[in-house]
Protein backbone atom coordinates (compact mmCIF):
# COMPACT_ATOMS: atom_id res chain seq x y z
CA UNK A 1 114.80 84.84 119.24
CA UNK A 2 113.80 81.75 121.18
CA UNK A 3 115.82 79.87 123.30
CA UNK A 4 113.63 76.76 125.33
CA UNK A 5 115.52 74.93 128.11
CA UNK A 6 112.45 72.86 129.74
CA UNK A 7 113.15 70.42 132.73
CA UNK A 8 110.95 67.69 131.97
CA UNK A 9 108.71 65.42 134.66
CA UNK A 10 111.80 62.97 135.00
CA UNK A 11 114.12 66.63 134.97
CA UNK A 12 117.13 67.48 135.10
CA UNK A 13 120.37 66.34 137.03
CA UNK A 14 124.05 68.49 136.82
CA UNK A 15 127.02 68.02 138.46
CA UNK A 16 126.77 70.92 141.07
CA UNK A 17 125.40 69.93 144.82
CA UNK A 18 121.67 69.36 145.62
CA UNK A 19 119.70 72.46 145.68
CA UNK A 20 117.20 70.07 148.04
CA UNK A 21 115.57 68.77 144.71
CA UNK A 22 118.03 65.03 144.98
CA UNK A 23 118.29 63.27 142.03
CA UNK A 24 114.70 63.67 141.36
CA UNK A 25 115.64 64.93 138.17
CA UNK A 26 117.54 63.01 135.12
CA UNK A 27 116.78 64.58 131.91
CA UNK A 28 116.76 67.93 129.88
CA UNK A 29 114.92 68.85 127.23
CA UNK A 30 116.82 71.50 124.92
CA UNK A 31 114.27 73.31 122.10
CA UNK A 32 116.81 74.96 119.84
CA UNK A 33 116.44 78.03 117.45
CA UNK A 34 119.61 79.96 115.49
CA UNK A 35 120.92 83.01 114.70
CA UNK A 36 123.55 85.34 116.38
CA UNK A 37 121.41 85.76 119.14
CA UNK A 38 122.16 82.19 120.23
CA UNK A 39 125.34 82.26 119.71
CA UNK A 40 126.37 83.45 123.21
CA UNK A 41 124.03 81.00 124.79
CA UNK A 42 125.71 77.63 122.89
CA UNK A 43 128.83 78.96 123.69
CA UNK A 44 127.79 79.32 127.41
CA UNK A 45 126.37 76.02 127.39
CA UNK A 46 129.49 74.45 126.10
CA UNK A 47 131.36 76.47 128.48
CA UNK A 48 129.27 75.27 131.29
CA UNK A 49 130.02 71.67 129.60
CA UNK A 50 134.18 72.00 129.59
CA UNK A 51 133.90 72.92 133.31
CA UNK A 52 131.75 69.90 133.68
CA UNK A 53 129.00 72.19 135.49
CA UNK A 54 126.47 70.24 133.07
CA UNK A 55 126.07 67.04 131.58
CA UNK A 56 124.34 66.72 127.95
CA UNK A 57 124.19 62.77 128.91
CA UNK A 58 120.30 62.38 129.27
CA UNK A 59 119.77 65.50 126.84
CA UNK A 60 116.38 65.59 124.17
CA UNK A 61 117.12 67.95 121.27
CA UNK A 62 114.79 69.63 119.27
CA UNK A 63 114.94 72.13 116.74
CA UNK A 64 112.10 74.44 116.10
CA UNK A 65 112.45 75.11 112.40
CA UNK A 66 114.22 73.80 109.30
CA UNK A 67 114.02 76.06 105.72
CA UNK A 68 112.18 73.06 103.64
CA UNK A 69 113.86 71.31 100.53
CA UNK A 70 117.25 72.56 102.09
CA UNK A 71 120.47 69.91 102.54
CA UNK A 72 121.38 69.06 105.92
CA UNK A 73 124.94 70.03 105.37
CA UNK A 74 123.83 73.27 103.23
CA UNK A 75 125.47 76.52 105.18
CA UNK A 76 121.91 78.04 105.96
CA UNK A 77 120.62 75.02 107.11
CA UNK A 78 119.39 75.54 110.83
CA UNK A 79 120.92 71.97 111.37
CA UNK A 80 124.21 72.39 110.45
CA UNK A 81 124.02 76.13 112.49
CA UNK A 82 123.31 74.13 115.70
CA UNK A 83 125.29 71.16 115.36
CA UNK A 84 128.13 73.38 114.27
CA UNK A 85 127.32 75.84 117.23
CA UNK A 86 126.13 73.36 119.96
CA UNK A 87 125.97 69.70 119.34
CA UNK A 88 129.47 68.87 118.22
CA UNK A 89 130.63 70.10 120.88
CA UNK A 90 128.65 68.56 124.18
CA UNK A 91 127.99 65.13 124.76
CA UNK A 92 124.56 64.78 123.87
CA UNK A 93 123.68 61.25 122.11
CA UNK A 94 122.78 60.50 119.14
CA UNK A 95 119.71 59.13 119.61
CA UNK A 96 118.33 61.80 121.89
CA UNK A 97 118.99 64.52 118.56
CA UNK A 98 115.60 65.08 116.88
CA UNK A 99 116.28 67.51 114.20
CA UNK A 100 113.71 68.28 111.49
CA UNK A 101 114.43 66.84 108.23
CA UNK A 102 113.92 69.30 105.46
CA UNK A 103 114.28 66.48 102.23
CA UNK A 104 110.88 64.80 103.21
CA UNK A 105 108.55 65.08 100.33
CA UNK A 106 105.92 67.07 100.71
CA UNK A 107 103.26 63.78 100.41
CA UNK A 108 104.80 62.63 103.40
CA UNK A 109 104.96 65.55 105.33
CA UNK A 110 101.84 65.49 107.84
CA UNK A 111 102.85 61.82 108.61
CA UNK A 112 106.30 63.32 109.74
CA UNK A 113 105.46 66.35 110.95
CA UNK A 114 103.07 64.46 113.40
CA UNK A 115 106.03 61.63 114.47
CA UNK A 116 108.35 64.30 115.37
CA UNK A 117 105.00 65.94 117.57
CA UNK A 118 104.25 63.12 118.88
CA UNK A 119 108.22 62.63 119.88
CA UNK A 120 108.58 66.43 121.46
């Protein structure tokens, strides 16, 4: 499985004291895959989360795959598997979610498929 947690130029800031890096750091950058090998890492994240040892705040989400022509809400969509897993449950915004969109139709597809690399 993959699991991506990438601390991008303007990085990363949590609640626990300095490690000498200041507040140098303000944003995360999650890449997201499924499966049950995940599992135990969303529910450490949201663990980390409750204890407020991490902040979701300033947190980009991206997925890494999406089964095409599939529903968001369908039960083997990889959407629904990580918002059900991960998302509904920090307090990541709206705004910074970027999950692939399976329903795009295929004539549009390199025109999204290069927004959402041009947003990662």
């Amino acid at each position: 499985f993959f699991f991506f947690f990438f601390q991008a130029e303007d990085g990363i800031r949590d609640r626990s004291p300095s490690r000498g890096l200041g507040d140098v750091y303000k944003r995360q950058v999650l890449a997201l895959d499924t499966g049950n090998a995940v599992l135990d890492v969303y529910r450490e994240l949201v663990a980390l989360h409750e204890a407020n040892k991490i902040d979701f705040a300033n947190t980009m989400v991206f997925n890494l795959y999406e089964y095409y022509e599939i529903s968001k809400g369908h039960p083997f969509s990889v959407r629904k598997f990580i918002e059900d897993g991960l998302l509904n449950k920090i307090n990541v915004k709206q705004e910074n979610i970027h999950l692939l969109d399976s329903t795009i139709p295929e004539a549009k597809m390199d025109e999204y498929t290069k927004k959402y690399d041009d947003t990662i």
